[in-house]
C-alpha atoms as a PDB file:
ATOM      1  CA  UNK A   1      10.024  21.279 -33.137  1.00  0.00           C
ATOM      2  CA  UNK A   2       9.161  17.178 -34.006  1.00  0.00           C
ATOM      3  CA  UNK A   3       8.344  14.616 -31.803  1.00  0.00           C
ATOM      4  CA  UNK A   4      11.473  13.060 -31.772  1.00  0.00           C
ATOM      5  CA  UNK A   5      12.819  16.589 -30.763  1.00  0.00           C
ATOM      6  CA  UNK A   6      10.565  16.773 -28.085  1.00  0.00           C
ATOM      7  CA  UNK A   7      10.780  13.465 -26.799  1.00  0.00           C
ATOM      8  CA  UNK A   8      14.786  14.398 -26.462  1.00  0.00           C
ATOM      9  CA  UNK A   9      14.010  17.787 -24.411  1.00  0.00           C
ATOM     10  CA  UNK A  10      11.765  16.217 -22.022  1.00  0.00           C
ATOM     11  CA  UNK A  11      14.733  13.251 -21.670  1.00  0.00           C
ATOM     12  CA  UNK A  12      17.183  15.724 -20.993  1.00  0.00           C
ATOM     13  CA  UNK A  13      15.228  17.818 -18.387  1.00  0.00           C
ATOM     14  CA  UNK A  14      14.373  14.382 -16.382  1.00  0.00           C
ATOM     15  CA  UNK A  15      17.708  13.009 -17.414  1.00  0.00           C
ATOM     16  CA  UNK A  16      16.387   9.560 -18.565  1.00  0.00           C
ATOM     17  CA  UNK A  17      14.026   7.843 -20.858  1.00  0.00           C
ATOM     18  CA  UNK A  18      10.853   8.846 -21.409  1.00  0.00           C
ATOM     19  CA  UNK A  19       8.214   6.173 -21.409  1.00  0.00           C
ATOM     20  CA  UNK A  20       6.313   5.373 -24.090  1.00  0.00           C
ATOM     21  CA  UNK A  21       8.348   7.493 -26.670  1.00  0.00           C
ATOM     22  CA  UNK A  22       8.929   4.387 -29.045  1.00  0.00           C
ATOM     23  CA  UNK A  23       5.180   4.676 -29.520  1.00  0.00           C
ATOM     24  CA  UNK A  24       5.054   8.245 -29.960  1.00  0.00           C
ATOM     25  CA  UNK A  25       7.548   8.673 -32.147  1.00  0.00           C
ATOM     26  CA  UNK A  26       6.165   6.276 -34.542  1.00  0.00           C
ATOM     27  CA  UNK A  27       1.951   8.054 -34.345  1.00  0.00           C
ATOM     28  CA  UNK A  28       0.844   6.213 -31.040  1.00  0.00           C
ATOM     29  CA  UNK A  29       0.017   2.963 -33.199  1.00  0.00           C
ATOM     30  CA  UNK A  30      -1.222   0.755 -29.848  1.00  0.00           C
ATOM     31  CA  UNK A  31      -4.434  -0.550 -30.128  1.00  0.00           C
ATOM     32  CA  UNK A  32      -6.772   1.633 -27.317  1.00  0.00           C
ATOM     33  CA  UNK A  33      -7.538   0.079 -23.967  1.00  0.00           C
ATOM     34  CA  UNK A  34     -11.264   0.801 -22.763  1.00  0.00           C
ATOM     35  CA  UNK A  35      -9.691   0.585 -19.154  1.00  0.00           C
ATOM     36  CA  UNK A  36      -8.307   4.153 -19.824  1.00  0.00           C
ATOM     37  CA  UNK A  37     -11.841   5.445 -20.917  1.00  0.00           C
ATOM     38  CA  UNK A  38     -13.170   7.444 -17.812  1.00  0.00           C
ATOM     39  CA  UNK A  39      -9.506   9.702 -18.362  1.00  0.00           C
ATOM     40  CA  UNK A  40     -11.639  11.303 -20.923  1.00  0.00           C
ATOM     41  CA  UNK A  41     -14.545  12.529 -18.417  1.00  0.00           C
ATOM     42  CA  UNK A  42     -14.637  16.001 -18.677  1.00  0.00           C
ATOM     43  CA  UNK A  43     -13.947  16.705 -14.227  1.00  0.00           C
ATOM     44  CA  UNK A  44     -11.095  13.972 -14.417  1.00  0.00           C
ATOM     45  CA  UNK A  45      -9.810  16.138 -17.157  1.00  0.00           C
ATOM     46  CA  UNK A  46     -10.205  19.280 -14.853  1.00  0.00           C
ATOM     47  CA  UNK A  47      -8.127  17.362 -11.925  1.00  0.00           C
ATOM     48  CA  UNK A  48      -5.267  16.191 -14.746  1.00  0.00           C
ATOM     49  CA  UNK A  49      -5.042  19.555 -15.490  1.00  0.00           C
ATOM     50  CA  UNK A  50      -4.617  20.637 -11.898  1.00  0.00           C
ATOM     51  CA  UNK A  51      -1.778  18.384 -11.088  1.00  0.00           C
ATOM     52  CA  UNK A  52      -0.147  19.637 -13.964  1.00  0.00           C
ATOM     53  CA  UNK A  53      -0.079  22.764 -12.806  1.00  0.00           C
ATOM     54  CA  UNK A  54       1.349  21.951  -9.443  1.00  0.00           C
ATOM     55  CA  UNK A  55       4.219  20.850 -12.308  1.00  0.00           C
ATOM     56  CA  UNK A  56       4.306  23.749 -14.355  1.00  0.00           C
ATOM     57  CA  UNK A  57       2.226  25.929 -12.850  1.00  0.00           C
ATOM     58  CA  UNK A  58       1.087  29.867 -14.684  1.00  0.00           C
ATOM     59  CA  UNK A  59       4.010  32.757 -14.384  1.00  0.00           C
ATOM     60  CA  UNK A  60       5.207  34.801 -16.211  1.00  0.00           C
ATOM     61  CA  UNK A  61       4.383  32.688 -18.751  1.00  0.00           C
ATOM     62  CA  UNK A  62       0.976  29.929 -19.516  1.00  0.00           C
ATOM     63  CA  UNK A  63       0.637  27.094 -16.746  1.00  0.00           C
ATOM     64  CA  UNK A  64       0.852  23.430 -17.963  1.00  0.00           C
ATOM     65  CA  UNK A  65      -3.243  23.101 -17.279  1.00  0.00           C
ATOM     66  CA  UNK A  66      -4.213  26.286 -20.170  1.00  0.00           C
ATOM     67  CA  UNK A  67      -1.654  24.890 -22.206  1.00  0.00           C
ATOM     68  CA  UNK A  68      -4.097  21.965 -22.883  1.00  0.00           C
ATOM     69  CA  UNK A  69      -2.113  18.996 -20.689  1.00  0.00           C
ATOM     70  CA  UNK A  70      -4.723  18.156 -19.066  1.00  0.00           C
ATOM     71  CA  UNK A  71      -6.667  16.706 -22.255  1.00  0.00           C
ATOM     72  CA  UNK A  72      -2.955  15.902 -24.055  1.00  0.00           C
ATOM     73  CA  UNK A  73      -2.393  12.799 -20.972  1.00  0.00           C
ATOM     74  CA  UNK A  74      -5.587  11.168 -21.783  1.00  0.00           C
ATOM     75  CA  UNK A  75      -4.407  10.271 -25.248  1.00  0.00           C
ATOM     76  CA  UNK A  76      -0.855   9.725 -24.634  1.00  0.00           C
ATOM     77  CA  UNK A  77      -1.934   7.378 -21.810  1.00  0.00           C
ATOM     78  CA  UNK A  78      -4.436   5.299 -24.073  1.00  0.00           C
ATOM     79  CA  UNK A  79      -2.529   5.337 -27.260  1.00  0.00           C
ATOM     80  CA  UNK A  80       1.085   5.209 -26.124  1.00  0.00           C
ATOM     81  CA  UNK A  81       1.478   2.981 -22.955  1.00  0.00           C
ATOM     82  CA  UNK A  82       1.250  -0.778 -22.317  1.00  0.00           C
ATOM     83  CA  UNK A  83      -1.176  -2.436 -20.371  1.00  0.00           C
ATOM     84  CA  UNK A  84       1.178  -2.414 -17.413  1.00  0.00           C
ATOM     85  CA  UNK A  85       1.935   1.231 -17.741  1.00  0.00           C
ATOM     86  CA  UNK A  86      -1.766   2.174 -17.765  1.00  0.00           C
ATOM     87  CA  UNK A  87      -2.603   0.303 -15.149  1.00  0.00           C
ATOM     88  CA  UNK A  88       0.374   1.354 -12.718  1.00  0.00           C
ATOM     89  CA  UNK A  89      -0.631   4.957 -14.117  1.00  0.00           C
ATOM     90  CA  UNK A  90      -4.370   4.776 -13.518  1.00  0.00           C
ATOM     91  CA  UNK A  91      -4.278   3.473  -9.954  1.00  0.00           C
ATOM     92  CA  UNK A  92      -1.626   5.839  -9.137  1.00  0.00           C
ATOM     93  CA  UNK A  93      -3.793   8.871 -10.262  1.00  0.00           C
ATOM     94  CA  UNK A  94      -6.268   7.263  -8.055  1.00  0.00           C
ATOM     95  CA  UNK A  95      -4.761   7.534  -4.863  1.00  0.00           C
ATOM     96  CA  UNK A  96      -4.209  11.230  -5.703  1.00  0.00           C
ATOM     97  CA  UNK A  97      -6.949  12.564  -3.065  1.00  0.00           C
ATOM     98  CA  UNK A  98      -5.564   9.948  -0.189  1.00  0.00           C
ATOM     99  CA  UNK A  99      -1.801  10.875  -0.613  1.00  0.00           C
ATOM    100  CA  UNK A 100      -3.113  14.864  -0.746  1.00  0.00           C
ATOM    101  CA  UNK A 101      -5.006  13.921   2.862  1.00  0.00           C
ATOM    102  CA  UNK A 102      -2.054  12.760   4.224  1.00  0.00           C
ATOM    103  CA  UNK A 103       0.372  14.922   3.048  1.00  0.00           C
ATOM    104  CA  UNK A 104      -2.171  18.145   4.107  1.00  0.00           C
ATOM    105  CA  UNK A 105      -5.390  16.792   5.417  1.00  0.00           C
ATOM    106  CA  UNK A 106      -7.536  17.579   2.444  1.00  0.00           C
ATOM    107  CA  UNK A 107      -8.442  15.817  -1.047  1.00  0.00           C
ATOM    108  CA  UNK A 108      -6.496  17.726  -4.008  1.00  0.00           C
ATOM    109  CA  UNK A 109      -8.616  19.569  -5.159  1.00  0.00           C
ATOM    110  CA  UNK A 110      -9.718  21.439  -2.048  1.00  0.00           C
ATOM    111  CA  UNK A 111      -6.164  22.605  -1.485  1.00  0.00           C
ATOM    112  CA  UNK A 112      -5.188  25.787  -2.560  1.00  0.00           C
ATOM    113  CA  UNK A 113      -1.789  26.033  -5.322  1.00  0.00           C
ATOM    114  CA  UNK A 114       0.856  26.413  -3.145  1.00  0.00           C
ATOM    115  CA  UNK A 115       0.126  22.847  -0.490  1.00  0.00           C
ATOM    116  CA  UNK A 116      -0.295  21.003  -4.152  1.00  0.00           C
ATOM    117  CA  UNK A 117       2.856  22.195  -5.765  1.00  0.00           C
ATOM    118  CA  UNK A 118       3.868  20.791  -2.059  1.00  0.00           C
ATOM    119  CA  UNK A 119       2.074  17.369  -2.524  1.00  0.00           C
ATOM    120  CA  UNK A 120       3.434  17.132  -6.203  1.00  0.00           C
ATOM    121  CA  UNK A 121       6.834  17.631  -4.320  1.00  0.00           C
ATOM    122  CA  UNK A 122       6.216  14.727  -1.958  1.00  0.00           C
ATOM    123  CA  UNK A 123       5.204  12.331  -4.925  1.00  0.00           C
ATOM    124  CA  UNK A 124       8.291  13.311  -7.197  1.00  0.00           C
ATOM    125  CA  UNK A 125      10.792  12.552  -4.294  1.00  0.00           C
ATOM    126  CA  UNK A 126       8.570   9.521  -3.615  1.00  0.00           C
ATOM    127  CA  UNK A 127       8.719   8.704  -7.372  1.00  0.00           C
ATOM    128  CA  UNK A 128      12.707   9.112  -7.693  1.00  0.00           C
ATOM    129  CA  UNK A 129      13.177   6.773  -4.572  1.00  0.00           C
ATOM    130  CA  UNK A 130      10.810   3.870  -6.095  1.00  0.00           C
ATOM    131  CA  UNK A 131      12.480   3.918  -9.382  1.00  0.00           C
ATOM    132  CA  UNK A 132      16.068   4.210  -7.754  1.00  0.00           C
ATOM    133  CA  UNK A 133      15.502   0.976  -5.637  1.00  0.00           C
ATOM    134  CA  UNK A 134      13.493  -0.802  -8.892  1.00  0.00           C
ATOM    135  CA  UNK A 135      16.336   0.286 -11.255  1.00  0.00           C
ATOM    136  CA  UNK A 136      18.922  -1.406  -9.360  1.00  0.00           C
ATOM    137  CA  UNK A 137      16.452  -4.500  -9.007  1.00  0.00           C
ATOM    138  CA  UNK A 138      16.283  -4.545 -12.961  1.00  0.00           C
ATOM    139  CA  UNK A 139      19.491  -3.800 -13.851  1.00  0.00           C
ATOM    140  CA  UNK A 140      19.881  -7.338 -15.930  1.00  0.00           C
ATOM    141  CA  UNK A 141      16.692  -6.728 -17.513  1.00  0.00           C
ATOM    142  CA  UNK A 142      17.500  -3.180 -18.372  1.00  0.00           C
ATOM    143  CA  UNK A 143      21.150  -3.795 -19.876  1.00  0.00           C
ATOM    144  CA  UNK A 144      20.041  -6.889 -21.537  1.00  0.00           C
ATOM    145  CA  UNK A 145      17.289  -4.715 -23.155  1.00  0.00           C
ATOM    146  CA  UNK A 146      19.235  -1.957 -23.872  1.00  0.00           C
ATOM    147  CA  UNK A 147      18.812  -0.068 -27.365  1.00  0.00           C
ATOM    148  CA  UNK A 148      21.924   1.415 -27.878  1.00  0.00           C
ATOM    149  CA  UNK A 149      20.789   3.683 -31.076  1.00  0.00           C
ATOM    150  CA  UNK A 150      18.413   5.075 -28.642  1.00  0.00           C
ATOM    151  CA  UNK A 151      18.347   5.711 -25.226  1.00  0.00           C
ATOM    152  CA  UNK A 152      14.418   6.861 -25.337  1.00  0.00           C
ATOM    153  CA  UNK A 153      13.032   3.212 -26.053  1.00  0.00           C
ATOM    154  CA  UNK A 154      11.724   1.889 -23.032  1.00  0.00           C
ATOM    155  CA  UNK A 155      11.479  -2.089 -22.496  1.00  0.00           C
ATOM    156  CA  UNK A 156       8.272  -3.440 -21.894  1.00  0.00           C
ATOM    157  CA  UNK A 157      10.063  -6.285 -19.663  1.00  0.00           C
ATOM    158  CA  UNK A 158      10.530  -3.839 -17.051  1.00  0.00           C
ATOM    159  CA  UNK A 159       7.884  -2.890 -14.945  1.00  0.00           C
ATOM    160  CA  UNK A 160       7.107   0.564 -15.256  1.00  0.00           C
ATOM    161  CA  UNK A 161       7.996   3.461 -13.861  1.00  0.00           C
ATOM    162  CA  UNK A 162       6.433   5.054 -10.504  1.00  0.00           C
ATOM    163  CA  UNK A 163       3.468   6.775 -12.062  1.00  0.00           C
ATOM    164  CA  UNK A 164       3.933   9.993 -11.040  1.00  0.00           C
ATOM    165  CA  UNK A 165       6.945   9.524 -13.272  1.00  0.00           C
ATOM    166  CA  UNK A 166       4.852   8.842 -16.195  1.00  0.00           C
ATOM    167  CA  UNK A 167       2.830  12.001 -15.033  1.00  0.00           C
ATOM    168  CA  UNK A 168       5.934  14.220 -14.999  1.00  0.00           C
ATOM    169  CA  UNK A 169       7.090  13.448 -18.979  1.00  0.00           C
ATOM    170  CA  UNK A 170       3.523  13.501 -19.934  1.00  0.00           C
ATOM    171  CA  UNK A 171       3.154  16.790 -18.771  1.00  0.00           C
ATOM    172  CA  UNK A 172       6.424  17.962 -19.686  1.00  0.00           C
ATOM    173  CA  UNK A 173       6.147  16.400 -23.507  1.00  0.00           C
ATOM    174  CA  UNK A 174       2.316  18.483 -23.429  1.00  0.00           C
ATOM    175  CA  UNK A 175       3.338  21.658 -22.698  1.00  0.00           C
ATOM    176  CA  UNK A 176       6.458  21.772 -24.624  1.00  0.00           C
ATOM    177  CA  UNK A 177       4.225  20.247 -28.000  1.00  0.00           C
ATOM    178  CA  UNK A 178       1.566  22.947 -27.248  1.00  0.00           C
ATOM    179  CA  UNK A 179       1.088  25.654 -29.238  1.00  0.00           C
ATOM    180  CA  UNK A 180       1.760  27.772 -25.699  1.00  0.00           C
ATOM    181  CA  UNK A 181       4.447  26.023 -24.254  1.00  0.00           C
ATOM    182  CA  UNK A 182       6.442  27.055 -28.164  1.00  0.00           C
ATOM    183  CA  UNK A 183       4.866  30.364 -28.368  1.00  0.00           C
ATOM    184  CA  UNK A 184       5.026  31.904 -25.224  1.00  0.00           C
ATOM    185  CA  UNK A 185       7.520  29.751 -22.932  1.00  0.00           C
ATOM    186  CA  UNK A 186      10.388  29.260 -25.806  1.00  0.00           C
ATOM    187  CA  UNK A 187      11.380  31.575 -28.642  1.00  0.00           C
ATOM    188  CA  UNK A 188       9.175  30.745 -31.648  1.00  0.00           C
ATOM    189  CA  UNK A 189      10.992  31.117 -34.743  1.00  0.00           C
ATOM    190  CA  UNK A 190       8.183  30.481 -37.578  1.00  0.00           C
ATOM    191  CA  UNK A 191      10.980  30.351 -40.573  1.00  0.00           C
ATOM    192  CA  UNK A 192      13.965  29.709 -38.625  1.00  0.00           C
ATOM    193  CA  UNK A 193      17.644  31.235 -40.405  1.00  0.00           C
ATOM    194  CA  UNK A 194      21.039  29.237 -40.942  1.00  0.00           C
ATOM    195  CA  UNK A 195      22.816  27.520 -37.918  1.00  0.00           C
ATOM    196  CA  UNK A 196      25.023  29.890 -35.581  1.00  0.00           C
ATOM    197  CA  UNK A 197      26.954  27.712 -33.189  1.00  0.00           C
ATOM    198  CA  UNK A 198      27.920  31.012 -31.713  1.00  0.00           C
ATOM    199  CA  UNK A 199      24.732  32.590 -30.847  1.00  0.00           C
ATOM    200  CA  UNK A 200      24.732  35.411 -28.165  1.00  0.00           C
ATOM    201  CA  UNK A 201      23.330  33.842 -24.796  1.00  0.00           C
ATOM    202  CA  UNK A 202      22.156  36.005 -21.885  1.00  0.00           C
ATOM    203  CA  UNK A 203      21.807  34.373 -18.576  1.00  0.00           C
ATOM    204  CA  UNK A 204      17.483  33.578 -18.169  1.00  0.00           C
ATOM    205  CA  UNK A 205      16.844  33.443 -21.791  1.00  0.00           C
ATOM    206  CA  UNK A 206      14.488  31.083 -23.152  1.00  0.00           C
ATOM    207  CA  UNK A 207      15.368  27.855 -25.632  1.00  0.00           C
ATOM    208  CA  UNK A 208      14.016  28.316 -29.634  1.00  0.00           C
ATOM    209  CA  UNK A 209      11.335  25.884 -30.222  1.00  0.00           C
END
């Protein structure tokens, strides 16, 4: 599976644009910001990991935090997103601990999987309501904007994106570019055969990477 593969399956699954793809499609080419630098510190690493896993947390198969995410979002965030975007992302991540206290009562990462899968909960139906009311607040911008080859370029005249949004893809785009997330959540095909448009399906199975 490419990027541009990738970036499509994460689109699809949210069932919008995925921001910064214009970026990583083309290698990440934006210069780095030294703003993002302390996403790199080894226990802020540990925490990105752990929100991921509220996302895509271990079953039957590898959570999103073994699969590697939580070192993947540092990069993405630095290399791929605009000023704007970073900062919107990095104070977001911020208030992680305060929304966890008043969503349960305790930072993050004192609670135990099950009331962060719940917080995670609260901040994607918080996320979908902000960028509801912002979309419809942008709409000239957007259409005016609009790349009509592809849907996955984001402007950079809107404002971005609630960042637990930006979370979300990012940890959806990790996992399913990990070696993991291919292996052991999709079918891994190493040398796949000829196109069958009429492939046997059974209910519950999983996607080839």
């Amino acid at each position: 599976m490419n990027r541009r593969e990738a970036i499509q399956r994460v689109a699809m699954i949210l069932g919008g644009s995925v921001i910064g793809a214009n970026l990583f499609l083309e290698g990440c080419t934006r210069p780095a910001s030294k703003d993002v630098a302390g996403l790199f510190e080894k226990d802020i690493i540990e925490r990105l990991g752990d929100l991921a896993d509220a996302i895509l947390p271990p079953t039957g198969t590898p959570g999103a935090k073994e699969a590697g995410v939580g070192s993947f979002i540092p990069v993405m965030v630095r290399d791929c997103y605009t000023e704007k975007q970073q900062k919107v992302f990095l104070e977001g991540f911020a208030s992680l601990d305060a929304k966890a206290k008043e969503i349960k009562g305790k930072p993050f990462g004192e609670l135990p999987i099950e009331d962060r899968t719940a917080v995670a909960a609260a901040l994607d139906k918080e996320a979908g309501e902000f960028n509801k009311k912002q979309a419809e607040e942008q709409k000239e911008i957007r259409e005016k904007n609009k790349v009509k080859q592809n849907e996955l370029y984001h402007s950079e005249e809107n404002d971005p994106s609630h960042w637990f949004t930006m979370f979300k893809q990012l940890t959806l785009t990790g996992f399913f570019n990990s070696e993991l997330g291919c292996t052991k959540a999709l079918r891994y095909v190493k040398v796949p055969g000829r196109y069958d448009g009429d492939f046997p399906y059974k209910k519950g199975d999983k996607a080839f990477a």
